[in-house]
C-alpha atoms as a PDB file:
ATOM      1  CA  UNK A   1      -3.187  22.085 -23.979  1.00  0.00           C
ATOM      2  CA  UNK A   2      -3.269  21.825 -19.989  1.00  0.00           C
ATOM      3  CA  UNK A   3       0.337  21.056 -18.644  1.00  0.00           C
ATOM      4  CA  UNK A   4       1.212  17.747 -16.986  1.00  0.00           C
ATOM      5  CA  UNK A   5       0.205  17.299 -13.069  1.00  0.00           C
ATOM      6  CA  UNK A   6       4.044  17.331 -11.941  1.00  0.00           C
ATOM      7  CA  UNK A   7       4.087  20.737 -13.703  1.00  0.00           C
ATOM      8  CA  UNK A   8       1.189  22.121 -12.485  1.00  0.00           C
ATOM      9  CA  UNK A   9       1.513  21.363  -8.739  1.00  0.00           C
ATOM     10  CA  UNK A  10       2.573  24.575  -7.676  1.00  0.00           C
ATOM     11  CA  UNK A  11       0.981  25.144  -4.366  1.00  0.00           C
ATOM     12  CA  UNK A  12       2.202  25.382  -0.540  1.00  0.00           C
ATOM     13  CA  UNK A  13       4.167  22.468   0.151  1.00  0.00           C
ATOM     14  CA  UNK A  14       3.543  22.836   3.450  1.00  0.00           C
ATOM     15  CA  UNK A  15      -0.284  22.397   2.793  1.00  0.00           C
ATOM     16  CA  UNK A  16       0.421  19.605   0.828  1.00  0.00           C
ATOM     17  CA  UNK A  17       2.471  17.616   3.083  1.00  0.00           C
ATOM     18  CA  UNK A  18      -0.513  17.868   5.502  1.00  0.00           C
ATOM     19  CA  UNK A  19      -2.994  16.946   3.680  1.00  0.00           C
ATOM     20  CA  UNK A  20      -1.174  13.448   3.080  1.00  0.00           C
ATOM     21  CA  UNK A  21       0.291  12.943   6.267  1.00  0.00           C
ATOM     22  CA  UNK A  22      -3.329  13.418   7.503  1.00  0.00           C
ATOM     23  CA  UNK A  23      -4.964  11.083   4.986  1.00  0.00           C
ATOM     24  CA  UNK A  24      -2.461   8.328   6.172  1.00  0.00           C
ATOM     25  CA  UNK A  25      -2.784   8.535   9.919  1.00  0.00           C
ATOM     26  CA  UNK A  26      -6.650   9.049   9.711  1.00  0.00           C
ATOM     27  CA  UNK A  27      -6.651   5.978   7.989  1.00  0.00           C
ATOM     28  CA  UNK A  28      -4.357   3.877  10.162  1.00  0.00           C
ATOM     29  CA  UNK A  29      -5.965   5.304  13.064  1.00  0.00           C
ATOM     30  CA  UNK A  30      -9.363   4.585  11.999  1.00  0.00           C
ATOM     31  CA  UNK A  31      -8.447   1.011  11.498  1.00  0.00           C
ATOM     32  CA  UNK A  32      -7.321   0.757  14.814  1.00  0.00           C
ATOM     33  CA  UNK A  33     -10.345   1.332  16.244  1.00  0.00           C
ATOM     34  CA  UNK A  34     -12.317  -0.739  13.970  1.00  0.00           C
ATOM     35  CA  UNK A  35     -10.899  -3.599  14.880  1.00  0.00           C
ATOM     36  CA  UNK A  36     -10.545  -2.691  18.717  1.00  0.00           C
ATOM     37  CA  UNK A  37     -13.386  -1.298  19.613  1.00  0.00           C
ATOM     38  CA  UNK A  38     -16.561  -3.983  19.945  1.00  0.00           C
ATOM     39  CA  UNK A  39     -19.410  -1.283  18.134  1.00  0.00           C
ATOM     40  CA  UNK A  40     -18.452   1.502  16.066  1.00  0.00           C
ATOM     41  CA  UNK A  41     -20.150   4.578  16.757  1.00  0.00           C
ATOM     42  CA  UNK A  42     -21.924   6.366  13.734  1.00  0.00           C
ATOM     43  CA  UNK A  43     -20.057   9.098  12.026  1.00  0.00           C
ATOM     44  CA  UNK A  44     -20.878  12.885  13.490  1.00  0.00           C
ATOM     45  CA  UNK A  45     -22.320  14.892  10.948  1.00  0.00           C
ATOM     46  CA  UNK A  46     -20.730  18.021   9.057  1.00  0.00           C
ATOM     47  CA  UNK A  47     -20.802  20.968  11.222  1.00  0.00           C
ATOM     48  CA  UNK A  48     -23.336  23.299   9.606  1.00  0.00           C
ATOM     49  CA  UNK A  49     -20.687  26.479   9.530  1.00  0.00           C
ATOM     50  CA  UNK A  50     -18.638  23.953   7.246  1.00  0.00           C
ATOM     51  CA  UNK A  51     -21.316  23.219   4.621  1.00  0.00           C
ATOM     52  CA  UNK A  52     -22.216  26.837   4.918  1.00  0.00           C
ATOM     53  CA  UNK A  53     -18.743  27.726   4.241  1.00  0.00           C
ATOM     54  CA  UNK A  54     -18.307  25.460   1.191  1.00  0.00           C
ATOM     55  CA  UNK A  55     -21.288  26.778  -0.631  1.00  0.00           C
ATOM     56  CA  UNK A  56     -20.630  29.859  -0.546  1.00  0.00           C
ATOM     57  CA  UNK A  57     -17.130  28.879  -2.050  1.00  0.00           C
ATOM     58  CA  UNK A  58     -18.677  27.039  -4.678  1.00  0.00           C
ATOM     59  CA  UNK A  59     -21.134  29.095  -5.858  1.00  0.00           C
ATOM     60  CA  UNK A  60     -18.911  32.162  -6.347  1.00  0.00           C
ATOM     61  CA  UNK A  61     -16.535  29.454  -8.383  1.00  0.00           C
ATOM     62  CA  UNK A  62     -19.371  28.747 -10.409  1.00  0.00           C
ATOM     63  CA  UNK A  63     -20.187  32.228 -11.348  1.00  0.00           C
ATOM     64  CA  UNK A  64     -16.088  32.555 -11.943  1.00  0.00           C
ATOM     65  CA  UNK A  65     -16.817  29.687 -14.201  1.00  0.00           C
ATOM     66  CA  UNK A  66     -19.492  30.862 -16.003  1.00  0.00           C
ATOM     67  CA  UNK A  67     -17.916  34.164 -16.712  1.00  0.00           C
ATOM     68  CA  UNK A  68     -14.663  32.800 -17.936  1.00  0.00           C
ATOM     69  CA  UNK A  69     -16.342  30.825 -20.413  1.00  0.00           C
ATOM     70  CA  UNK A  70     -17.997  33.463 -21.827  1.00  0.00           C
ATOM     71  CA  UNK A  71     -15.149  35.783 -22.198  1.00  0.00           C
ATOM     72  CA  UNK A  72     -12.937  33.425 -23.401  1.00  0.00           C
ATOM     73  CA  UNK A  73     -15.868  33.034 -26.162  1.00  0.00           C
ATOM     74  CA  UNK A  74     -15.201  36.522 -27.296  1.00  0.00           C
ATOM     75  CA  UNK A  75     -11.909  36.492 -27.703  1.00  0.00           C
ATOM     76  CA  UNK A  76     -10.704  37.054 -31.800  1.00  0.00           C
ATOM     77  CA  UNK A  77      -7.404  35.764 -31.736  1.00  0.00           C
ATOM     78  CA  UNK A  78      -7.695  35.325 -35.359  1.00  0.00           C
ATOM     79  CA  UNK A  79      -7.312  39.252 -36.067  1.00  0.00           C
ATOM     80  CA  UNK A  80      -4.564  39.204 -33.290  1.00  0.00           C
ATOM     81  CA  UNK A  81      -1.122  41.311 -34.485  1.00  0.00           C
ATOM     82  CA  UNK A  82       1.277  37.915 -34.289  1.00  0.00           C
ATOM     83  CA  UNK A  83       2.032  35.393 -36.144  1.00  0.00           C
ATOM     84  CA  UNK A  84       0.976  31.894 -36.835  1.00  0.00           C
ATOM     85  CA  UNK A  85       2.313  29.779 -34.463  1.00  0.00           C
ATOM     86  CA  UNK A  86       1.268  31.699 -31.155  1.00  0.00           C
ATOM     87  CA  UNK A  87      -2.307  31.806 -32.564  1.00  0.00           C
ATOM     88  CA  UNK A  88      -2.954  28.523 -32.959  1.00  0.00           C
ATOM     89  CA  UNK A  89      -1.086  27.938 -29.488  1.00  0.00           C
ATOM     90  CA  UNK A  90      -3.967  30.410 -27.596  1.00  0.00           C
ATOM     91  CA  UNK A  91      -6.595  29.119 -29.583  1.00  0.00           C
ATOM     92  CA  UNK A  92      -5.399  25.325 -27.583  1.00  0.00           C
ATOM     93  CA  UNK A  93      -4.957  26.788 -24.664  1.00  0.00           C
ATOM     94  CA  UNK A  94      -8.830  28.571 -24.735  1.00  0.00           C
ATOM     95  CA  UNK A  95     -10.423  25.399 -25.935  1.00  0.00           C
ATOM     96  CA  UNK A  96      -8.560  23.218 -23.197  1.00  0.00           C
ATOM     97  CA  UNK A  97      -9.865  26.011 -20.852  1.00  0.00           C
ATOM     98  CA  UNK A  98     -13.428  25.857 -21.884  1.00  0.00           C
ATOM     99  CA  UNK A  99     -13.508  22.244 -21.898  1.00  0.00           C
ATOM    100  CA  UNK A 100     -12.614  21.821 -18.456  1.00  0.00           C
ATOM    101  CA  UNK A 101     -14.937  24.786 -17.117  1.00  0.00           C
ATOM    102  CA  UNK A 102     -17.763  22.723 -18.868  1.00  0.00           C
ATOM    103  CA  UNK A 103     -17.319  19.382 -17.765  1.00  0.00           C
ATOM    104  CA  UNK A 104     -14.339  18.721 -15.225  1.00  0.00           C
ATOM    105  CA  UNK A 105     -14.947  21.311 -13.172  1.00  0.00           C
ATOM    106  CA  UNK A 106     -18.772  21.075 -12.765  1.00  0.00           C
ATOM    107  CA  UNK A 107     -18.549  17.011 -12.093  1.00  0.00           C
ATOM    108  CA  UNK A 108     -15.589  17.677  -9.218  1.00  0.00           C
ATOM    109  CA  UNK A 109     -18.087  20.792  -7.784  1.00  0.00           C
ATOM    110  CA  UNK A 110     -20.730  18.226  -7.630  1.00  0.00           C
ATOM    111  CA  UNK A 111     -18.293  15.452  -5.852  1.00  0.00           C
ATOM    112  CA  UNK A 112     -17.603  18.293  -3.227  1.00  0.00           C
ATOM    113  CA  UNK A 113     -20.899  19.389  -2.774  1.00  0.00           C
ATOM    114  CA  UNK A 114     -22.034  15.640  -1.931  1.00  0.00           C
ATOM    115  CA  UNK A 115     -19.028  15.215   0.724  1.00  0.00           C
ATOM    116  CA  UNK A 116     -18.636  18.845   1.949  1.00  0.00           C
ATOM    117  CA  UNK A 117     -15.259  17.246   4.324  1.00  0.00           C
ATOM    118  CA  UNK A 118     -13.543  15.062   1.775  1.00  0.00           C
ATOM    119  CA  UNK A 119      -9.894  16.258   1.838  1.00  0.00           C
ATOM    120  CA  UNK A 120      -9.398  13.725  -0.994  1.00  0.00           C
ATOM    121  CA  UNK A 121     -11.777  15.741  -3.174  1.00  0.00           C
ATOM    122  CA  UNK A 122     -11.107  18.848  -1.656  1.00  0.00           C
ATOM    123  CA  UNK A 123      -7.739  18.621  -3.261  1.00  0.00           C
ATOM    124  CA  UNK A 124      -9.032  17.276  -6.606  1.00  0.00           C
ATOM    125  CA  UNK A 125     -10.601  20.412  -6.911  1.00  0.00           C
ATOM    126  CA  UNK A 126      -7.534  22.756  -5.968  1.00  0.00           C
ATOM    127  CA  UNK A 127      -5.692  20.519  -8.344  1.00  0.00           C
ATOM    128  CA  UNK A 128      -8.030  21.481 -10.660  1.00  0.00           C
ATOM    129  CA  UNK A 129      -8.230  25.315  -9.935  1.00  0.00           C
ATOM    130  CA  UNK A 130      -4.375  25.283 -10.239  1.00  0.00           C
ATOM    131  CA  UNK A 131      -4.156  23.834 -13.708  1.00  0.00           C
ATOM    132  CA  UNK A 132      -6.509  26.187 -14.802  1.00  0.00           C
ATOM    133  CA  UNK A 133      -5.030  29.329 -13.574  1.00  0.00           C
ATOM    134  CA  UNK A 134      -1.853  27.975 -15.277  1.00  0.00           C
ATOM    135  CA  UNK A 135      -3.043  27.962 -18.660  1.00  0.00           C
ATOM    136  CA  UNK A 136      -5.377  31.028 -18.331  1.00  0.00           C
ATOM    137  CA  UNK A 137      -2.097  32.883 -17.243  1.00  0.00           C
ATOM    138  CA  UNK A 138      -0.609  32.692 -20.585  1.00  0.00           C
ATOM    139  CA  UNK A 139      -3.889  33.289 -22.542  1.00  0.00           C
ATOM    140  CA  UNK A 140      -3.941  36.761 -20.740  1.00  0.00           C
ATOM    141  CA  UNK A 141      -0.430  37.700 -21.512  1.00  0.00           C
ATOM    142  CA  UNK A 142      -0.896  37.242 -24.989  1.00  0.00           C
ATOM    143  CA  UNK A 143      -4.203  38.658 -25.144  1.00  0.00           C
ATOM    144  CA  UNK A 144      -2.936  41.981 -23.192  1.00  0.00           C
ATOM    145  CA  UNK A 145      -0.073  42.169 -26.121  1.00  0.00           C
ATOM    146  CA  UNK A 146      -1.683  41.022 -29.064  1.00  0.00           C
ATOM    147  CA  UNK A 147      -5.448  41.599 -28.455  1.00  0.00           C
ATOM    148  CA  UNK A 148      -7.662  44.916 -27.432  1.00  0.00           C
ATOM    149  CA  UNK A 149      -7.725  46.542 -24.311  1.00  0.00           C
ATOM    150  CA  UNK A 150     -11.158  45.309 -23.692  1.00  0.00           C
ATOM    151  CA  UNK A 151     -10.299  41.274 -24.141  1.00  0.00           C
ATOM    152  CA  UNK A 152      -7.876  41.553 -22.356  1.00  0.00           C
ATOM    153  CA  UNK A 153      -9.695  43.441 -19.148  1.00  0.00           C
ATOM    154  CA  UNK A 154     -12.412  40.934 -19.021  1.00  0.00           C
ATOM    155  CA  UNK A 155      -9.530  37.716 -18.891  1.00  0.00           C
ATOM    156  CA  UNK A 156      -7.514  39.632 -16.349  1.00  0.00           C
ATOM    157  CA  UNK A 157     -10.763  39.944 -14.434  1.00  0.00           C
ATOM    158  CA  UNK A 158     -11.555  36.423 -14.898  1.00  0.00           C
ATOM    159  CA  UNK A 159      -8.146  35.148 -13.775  1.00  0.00           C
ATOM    160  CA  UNK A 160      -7.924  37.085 -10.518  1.00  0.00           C
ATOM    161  CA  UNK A 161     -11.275  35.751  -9.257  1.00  0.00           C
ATOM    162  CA  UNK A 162     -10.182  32.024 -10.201  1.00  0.00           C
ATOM    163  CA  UNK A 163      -7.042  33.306  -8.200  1.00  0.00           C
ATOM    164  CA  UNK A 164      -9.368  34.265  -5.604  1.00  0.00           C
ATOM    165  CA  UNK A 165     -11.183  31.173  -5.119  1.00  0.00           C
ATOM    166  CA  UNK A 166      -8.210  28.941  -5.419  1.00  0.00           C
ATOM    167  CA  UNK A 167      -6.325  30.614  -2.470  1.00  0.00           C
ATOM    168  CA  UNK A 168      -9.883  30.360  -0.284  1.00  0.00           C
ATOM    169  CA  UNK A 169      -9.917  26.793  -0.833  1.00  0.00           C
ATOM    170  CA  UNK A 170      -6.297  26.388  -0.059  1.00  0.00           C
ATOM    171  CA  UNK A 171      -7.131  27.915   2.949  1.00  0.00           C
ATOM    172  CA  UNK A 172     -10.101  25.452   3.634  1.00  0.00           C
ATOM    173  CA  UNK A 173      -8.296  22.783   2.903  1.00  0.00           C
ATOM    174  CA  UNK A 174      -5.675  23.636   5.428  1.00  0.00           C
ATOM    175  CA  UNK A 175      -8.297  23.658   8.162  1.00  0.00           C
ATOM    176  CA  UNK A 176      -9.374  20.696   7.132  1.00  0.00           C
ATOM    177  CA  UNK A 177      -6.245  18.934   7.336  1.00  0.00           C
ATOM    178  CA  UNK A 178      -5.719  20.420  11.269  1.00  0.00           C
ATOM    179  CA  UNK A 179      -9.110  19.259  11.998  1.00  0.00           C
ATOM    180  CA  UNK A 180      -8.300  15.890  11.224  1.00  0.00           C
ATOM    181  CA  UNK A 181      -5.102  15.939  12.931  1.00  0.00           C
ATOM    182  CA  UNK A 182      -7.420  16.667  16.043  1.00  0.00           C
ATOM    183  CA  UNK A 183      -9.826  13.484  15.398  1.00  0.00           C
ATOM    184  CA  UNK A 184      -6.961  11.403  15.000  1.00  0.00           C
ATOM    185  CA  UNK A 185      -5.164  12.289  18.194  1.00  0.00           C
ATOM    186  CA  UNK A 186      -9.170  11.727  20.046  1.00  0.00           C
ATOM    187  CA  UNK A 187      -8.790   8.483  18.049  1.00  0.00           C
ATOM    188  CA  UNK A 188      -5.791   7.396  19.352  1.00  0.00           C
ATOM    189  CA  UNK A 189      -6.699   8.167  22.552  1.00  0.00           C
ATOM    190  CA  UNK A 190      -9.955   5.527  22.228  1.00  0.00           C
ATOM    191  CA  UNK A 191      -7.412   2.915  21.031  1.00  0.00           C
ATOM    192  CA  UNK A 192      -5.208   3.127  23.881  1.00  0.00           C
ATOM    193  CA  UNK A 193      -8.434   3.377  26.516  1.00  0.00           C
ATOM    194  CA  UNK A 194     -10.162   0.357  24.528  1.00  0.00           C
ATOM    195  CA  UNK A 195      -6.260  -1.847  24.503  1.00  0.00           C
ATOM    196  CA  UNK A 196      -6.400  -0.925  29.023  1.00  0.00           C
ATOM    197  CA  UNK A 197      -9.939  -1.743  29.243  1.00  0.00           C
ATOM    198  CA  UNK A 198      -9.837  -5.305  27.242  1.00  0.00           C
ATOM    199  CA  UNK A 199      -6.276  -6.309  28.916  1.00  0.00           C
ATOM    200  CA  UNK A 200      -6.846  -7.635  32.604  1.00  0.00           C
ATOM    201  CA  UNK A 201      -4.483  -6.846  35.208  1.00  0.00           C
ATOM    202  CA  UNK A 202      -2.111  -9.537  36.571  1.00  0.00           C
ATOM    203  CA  UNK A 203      -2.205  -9.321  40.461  1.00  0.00           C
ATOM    204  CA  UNK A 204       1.436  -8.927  42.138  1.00  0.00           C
ATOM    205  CA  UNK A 205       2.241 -11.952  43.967  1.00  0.00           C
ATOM    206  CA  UNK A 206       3.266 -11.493  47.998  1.00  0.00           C
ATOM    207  CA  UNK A 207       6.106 -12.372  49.768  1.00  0.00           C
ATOM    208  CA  UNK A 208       5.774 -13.340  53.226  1.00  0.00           C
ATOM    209  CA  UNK A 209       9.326 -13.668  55.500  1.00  0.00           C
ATOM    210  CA  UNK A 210       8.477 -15.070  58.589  1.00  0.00           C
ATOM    211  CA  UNK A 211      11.212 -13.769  60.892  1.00  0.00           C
ATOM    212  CA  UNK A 212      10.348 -15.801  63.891  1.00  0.00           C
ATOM    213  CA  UNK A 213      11.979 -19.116  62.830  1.00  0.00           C
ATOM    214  CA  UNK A 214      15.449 -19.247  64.050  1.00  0.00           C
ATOM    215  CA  UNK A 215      18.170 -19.218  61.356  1.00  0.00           C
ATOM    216  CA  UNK A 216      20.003 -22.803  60.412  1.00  0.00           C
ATOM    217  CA  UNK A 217      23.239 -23.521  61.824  1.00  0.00           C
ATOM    218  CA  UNK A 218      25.580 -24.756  58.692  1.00  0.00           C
ATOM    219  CA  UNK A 219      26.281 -28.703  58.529  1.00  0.00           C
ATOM    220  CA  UNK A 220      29.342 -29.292  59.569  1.00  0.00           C
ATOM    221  CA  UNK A 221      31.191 -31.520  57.507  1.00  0.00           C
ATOM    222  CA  UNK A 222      32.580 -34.706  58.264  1.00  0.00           C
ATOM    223  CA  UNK A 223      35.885 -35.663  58.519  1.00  0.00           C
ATOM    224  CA  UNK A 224      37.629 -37.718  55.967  1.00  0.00           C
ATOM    225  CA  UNK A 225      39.637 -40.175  58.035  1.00  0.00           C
ATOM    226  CA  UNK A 226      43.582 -40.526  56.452  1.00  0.00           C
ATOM    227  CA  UNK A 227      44.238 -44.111  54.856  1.00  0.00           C
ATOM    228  CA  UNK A 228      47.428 -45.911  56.778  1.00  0.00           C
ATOM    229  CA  UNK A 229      50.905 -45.755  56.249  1.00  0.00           C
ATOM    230  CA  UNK A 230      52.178 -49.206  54.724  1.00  0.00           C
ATOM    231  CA  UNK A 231      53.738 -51.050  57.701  1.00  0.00           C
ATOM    232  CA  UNK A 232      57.177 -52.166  56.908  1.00  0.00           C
ATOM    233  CA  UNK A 233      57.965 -56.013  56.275  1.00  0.00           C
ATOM    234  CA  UNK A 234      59.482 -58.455  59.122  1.00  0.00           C
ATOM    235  CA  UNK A 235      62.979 -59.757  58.581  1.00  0.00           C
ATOM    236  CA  UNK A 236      63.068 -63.209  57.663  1.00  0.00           C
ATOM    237  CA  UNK A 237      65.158 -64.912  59.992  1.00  0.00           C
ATOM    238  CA  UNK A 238      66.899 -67.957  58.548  1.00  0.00           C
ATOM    239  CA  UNK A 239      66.226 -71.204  60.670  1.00  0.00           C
ATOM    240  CA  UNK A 240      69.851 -71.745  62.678  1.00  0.00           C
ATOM    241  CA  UNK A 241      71.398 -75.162  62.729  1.00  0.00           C
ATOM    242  CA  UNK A 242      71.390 -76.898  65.794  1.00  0.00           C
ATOM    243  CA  UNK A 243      73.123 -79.723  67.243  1.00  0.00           C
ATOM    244  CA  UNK A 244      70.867 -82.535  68.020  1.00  0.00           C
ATOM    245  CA  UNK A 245      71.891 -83.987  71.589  1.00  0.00           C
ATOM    246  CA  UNK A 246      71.089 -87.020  72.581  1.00  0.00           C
ATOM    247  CA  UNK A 247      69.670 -87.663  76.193  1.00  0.00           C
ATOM    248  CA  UNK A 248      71.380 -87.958  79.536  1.00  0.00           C
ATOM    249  CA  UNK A 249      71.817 -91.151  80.973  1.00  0.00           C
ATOM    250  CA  UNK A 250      71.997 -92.888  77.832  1.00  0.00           C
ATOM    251  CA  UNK A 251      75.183 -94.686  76.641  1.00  0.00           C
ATOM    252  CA  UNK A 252      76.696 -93.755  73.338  1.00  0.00           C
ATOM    253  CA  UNK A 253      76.526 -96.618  71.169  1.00  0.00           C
ATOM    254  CA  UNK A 254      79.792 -96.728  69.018  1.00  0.00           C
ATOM    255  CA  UNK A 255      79.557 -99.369  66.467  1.00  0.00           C
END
């Protein structure tokens, strides 16, 4: 049976880290603009060299296909020189094979075909070409040790043109990815152009110094006057007794 996805991912992780990076900022930068710019401008179509590219690619995968199926077919890994257990393990591994060259495969070539520039189904199909070549790895091992010289010719054939075809579509896919790195840095460049355009400038205010007028003498300050000394109290002086006199002139009267 086909493997798991986490163990069948074995491609460039350097292609692979582009492809998602790219997915991400397309999308954020596409966003942007939406909601920036005031009409959006209609989609450019796919460059002719592209589509002419991709169906050439998918035709020869087709004929791969086609030819896979039908030498897996002919395979007798019933009269195979092993035993039991590794029979019915190929005979799993062909029918897994031949059901996804008959109906996966096909439906994600169509899917392609319809959006020659997806890089989302772009790598459902290298996904797809990489489990394959996975499982039909093993299948020709055991049919170039158990099986005859002529089964196992036509699978080794069969698995170095899937080989083929996977590594050209890597190869697209990577060019796809850098192309989209280039529309997102044009988008960008619309956001920031669309963010000057719709934010008015703010006009510097002037300062005019008039250097005629003469320059202000300080304010002197005023003088706080000192609050007087307490004067020092008068000496009481005590009334002194006196002698009253009687008048000149006037006889003492003695009694």
């Amino acid at each position: 049976m086909l493997k798991t996805s986490a163990d069948l991912m074995k491609f460039c992780s350097a292609c692979a880290r582009r492809y998602w990076v790219s997915l991400m900022l397309v999308a954020v930068a596409t966003a942007q603009v939406a909601s920036s710019a005031s009409s959006a401008a209609s989609a450019p179509p796919v460059p002719y060299a592209s589509v002419s590219q991709l169906n050439l690619m998918l035709s020869q995968l087709e004929q791969v296909a086609q030819a896979a199926q039908l030498d897996l077919g002919k395979l007798r890994i019933e009269k195979w020189k092993t035993d039991s257990n590794t029979k019915r393990s190929t005979e799993a591994d062909v029918e897994s094979l031949q059901r996804n060259l008959q109906m996966a495969l096909p439906e994600i070539i169509a899917q392609l075909r319809a959006s020659p520039e997806n890089l989302a189904t772009t790598f459902k199909l290298y996904h797809n070409l990489d489990a394959l070549y996975d499982v039909f790895g093993p299948v020709v091992e055991s049919a170039g040790a158990f099986g005859s010289r002529d089964e196992f010719q036509s699978v080794q054939n069969d698995l170095s043109s899937l080989e083929r075809s996977r590594r050209a579509l890597a190869e697209r896919m990577d060019a796809l990815s850098a192309a989209k790195e280039g529309e997102l840095a044009h988008l960008r460049s619309q956001v920031r152009d669309l963010q000057a355009a719709a934010t008015p400038a703010t006009p510097a205010k002037k300062v005019v110094v008039d250097d005629t007028e003469p320059a202000k003498k300080p304010a002197k300050k005023k003088a706080v006057p000192k609050p007087p000394k307490p004067s020092t109290p008068a000496t009481t002086q005590q009334p002194s007794t006196t002698t009253s006199s009687q008048p000149s002139g006037q006889p003492s009267q003695h009694p």
